[in-house]
N, C-alpha and C. Protein backbone atom coordinates (compact mmCIF):
# COMPACT_ATOMS: atom_id res chain seq x y z
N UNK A 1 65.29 181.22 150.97
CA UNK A 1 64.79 182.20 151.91
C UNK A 1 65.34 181.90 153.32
N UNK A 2 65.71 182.77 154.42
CA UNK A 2 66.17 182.91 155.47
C UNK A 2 64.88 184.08 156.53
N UNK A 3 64.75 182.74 156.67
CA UNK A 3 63.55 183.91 158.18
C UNK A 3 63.85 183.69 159.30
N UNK A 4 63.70 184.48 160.25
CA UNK A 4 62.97 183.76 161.51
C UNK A 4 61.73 184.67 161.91
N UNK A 5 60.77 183.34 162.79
CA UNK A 5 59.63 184.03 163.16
C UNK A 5 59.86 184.16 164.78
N UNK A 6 59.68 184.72 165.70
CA UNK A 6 60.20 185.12 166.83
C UNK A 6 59.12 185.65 167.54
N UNK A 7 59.60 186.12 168.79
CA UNK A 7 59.11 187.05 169.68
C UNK A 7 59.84 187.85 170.54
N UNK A 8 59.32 189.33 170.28
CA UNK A 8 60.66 190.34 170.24
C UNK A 8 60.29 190.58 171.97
N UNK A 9 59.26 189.78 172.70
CA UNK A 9 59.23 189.92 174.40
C UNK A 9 59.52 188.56 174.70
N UNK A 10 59.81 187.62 173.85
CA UNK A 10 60.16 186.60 174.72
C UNK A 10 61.84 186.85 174.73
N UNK A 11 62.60 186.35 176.33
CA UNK A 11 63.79 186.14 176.57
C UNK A 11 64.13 184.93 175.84
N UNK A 12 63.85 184.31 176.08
CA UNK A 12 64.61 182.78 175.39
C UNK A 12 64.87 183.18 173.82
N UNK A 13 63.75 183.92 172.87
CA UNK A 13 64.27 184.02 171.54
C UNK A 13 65.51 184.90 171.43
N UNK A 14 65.01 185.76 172.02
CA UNK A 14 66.16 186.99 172.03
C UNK A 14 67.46 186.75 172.47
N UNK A 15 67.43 185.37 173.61
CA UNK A 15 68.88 184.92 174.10
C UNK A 15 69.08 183.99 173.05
N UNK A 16 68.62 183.37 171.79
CA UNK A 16 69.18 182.16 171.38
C UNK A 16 69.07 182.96 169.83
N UNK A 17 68.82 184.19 169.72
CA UNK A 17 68.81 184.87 168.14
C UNK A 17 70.20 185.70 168.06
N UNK A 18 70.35 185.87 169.52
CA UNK A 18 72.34 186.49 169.81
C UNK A 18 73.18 185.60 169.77
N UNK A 19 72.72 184.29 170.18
CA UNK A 19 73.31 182.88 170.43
C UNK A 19 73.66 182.47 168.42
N UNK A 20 72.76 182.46 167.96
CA UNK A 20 72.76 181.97 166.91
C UNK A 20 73.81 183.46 165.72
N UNK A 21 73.43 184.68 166.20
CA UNK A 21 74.03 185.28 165.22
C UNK A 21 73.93 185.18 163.79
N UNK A 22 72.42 185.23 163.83
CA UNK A 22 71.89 185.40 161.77
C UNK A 22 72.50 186.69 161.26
N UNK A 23 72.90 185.98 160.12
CA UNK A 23 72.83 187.56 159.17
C UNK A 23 71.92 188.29 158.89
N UNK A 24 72.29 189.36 158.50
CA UNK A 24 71.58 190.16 157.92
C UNK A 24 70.26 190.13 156.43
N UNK A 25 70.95 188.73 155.74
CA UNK A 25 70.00 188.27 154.93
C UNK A 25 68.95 187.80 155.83
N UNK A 26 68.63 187.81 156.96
CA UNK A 26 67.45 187.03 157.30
C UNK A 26 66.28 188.20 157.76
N UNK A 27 65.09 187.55 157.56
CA UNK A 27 64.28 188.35 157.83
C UNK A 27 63.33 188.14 159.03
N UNK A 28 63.41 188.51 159.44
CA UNK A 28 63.00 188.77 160.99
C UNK A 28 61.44 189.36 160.78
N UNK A 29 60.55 188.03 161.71
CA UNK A 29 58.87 188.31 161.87
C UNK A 29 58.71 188.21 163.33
N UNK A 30 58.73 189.67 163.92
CA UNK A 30 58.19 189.34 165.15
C UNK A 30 56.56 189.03 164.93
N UNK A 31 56.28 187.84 165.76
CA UNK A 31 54.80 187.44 165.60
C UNK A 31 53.68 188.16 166.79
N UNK A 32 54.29 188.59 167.32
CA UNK A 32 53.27 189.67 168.14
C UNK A 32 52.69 190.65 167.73
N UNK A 33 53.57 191.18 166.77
CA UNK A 33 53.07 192.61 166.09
C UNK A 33 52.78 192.41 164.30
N UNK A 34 53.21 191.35 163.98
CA UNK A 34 53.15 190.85 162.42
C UNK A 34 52.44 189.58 162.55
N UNK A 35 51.16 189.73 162.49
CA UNK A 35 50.58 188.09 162.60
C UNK A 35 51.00 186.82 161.38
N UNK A 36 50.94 185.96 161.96
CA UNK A 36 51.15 185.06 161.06
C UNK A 36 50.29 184.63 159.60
N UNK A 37 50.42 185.04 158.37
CA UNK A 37 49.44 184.21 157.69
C UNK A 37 48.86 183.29 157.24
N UNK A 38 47.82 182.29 156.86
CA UNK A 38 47.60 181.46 156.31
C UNK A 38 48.14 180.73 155.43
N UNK A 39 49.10 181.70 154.85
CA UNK A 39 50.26 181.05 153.59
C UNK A 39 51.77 181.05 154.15
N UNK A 40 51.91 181.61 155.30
CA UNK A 40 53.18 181.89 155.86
C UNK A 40 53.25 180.41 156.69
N UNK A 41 51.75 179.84 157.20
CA UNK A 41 52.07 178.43 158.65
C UNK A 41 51.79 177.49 157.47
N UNK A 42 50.82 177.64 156.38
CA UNK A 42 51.11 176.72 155.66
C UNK A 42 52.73 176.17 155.48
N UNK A 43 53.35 176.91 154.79
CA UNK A 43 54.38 176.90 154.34
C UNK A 43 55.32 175.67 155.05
N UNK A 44 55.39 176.19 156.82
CA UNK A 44 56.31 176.13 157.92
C UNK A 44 55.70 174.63 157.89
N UNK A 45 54.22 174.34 158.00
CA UNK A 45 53.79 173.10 158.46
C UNK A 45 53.91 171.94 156.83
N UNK A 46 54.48 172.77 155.89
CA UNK A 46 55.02 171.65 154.54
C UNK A 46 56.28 171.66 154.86
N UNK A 47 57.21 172.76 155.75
CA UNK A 47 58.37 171.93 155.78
C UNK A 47 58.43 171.32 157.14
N UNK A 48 57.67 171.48 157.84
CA UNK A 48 58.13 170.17 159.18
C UNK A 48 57.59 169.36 159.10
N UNK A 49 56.15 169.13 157.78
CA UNK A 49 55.27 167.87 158.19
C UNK A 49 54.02 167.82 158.77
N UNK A 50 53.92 168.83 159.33
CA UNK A 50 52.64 168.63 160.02
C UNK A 50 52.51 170.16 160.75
N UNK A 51 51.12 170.56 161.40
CA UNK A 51 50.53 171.63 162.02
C UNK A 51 51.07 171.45 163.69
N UNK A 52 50.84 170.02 163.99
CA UNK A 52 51.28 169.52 165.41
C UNK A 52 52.41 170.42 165.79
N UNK A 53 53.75 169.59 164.75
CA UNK A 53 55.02 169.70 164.65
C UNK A 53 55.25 171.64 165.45
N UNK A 54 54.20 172.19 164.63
CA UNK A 54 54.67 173.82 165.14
C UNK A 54 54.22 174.26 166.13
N UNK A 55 53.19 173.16 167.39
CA UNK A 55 52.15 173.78 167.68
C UNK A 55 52.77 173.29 168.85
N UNK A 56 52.96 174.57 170.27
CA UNK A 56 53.36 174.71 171.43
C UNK A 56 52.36 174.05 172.59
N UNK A 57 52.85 173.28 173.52
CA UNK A 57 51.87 172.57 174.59
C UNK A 57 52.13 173.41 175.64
N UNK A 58 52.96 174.23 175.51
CA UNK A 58 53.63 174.67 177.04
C UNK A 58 53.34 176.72 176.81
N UNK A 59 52.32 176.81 175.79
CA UNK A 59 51.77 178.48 175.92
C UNK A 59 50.42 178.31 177.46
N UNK A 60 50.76 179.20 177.83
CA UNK A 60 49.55 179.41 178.98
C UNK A 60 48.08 178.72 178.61
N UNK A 61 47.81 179.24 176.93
CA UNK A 61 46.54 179.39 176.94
C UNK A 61 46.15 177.85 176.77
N UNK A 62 47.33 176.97 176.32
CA UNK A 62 46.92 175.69 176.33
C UNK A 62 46.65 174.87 177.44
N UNK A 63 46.84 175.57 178.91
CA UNK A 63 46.28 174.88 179.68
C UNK A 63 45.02 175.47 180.25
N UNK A 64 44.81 177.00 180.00
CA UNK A 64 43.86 177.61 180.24
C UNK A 64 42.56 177.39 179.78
N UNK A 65 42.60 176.79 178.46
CA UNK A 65 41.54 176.35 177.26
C UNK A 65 41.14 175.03 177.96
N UNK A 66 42.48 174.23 178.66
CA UNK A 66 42.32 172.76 178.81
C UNK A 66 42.43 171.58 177.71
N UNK A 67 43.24 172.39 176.33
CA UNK A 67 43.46 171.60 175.22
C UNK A 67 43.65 170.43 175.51
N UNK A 68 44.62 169.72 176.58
CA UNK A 68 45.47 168.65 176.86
C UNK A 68 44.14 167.47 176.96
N UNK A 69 42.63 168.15 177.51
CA UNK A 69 41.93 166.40 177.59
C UNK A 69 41.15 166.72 176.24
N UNK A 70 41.48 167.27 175.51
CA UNK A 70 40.87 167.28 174.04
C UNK A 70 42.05 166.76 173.09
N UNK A 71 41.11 165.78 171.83
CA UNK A 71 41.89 165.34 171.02
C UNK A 71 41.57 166.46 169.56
N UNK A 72 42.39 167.11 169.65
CA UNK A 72 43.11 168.13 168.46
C UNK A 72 43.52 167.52 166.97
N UNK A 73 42.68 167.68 165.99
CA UNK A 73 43.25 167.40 164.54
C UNK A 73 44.18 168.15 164.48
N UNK A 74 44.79 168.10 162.42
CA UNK A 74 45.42 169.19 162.47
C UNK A 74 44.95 170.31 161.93
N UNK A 75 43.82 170.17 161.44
CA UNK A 75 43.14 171.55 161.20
C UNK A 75 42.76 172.52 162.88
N UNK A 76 42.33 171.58 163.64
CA UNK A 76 42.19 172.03 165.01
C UNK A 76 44.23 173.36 165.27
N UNK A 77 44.92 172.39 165.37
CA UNK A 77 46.31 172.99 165.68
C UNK A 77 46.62 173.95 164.69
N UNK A 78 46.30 174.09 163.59
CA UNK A 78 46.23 175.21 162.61
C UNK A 78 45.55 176.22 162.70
N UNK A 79 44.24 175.79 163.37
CA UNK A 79 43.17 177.35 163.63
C UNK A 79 43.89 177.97 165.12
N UNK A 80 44.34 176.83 165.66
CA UNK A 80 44.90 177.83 167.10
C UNK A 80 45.96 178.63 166.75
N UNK A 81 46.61 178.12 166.34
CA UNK A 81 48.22 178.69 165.62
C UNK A 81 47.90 180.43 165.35
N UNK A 82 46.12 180.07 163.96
CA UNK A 82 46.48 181.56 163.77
C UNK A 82 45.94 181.97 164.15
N UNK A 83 44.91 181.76 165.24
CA UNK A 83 44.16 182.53 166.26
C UNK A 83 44.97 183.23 167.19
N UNK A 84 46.37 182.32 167.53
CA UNK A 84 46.63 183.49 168.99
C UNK A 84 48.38 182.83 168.69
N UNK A 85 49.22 183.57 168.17
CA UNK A 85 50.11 183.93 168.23
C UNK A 85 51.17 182.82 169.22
N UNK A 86 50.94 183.11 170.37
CA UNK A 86 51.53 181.90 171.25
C UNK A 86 51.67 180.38 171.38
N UNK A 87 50.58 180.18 170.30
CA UNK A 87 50.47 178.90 170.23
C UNK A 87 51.79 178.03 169.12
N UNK A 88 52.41 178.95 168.40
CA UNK A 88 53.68 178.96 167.35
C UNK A 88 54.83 178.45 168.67
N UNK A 89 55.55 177.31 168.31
CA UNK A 89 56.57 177.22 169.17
C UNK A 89 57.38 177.56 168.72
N UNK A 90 58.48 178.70 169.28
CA UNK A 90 59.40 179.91 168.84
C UNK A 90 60.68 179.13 169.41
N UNK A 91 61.68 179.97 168.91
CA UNK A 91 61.53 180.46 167.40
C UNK A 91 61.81 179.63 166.32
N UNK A 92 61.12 179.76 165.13
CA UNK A 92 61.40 179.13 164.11
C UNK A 92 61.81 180.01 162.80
N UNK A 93 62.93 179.07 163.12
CA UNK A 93 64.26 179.50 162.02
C UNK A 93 63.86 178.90 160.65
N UNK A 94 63.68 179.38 159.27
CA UNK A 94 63.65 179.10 157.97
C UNK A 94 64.94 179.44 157.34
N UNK A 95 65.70 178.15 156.96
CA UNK A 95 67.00 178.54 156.49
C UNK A 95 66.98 177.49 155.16
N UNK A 96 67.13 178.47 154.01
CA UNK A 96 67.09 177.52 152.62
C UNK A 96 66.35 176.66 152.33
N UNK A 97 65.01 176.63 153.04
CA UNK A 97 64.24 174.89 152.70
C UNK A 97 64.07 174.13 153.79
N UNK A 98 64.86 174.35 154.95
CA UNK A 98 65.22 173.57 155.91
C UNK A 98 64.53 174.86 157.30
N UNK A 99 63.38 173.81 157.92
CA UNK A 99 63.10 174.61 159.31
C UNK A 99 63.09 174.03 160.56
N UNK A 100 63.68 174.73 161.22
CA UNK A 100 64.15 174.43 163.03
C UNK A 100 62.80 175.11 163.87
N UNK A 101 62.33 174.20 164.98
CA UNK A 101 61.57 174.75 165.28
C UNK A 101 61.71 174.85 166.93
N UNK A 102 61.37 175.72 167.36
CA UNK A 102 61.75 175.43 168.82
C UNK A 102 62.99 175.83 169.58
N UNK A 103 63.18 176.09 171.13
CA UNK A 103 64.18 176.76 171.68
C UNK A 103 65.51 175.12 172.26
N UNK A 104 64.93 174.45 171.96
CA UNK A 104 65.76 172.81 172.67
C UNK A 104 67.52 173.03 172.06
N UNK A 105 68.28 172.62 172.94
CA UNK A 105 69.90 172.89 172.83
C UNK A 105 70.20 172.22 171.30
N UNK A 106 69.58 171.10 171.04
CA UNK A 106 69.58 169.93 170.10
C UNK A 106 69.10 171.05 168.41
N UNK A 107 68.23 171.73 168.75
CA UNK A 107 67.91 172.42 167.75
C UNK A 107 68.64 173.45 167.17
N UNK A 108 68.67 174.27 168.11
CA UNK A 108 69.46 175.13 167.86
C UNK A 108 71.20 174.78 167.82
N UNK A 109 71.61 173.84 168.20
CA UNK A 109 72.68 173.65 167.38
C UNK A 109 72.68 173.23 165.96
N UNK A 110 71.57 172.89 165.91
CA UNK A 110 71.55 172.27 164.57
C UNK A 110 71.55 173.87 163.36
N UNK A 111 70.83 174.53 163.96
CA UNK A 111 70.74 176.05 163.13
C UNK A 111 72.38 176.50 163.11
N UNK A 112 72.98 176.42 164.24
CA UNK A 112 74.42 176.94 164.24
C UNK A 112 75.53 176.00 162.84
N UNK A 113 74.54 174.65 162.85
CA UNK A 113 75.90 173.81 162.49
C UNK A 113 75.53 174.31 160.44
N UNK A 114 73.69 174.50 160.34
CA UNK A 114 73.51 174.62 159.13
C UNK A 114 73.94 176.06 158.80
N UNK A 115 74.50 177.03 159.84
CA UNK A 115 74.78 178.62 159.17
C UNK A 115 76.35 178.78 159.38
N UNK A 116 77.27 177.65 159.99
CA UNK A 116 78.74 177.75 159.18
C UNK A 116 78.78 177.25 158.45
């Protein structure tokens, strides 16, 4: 399977989903308007390892909430995930088994080097 999960208002995905140049086999979830499911972050958090691994420090609402002086399980980082959309650190690329998570130069080359 070939996904990405995205956000069709964030700039950074949209500059690094032209950057990257997926095919057409991939399937594209904007998560603003297609929420994420319970079997869809499962999935993402068996291939990175963990709920943490997907879970953004730098969305607004995580400083708004004040997450940072709370200690967060990973069931905690899993209910935020599918509570509010933003909390997914974008974009994450699903390519064959293998998932990239995140906008970092390091990553996304790595998506470029696994799609020549």
């Amino acid at each position: 399977m070939r996904k990405i999960y995205h956000l069709s208002t964030c700039n950074t995905c949209q500059r690094i989903i032209k950057e990257v140049k997926p095919g057409d086999e991939f399937i594209m979830q904007d998560i603003k308007t297609e929420k994420i499911t319970e079997e869809q972050l499962e999935e993402m958090a068996g291939l990175a390892g963990s709920y943490e691994a997907l879970f953004s420090r730098v969305a607004r609402k995580y400083k708004a909430l004040n997450l940072k002086e709370k200690q967060l399980s990973e069931e905690d980082y899993k209910n935020y995930i599918l509570d509010e959309y933003t909390f997914l650190k974008r974009p994450v690329f699903i390519i064959d088994g293998k998932i990239f998570i995140g906008n970092s130069k390091k990553n996304i080359e790595a998506v470029k080097q696994e799609l020549s």
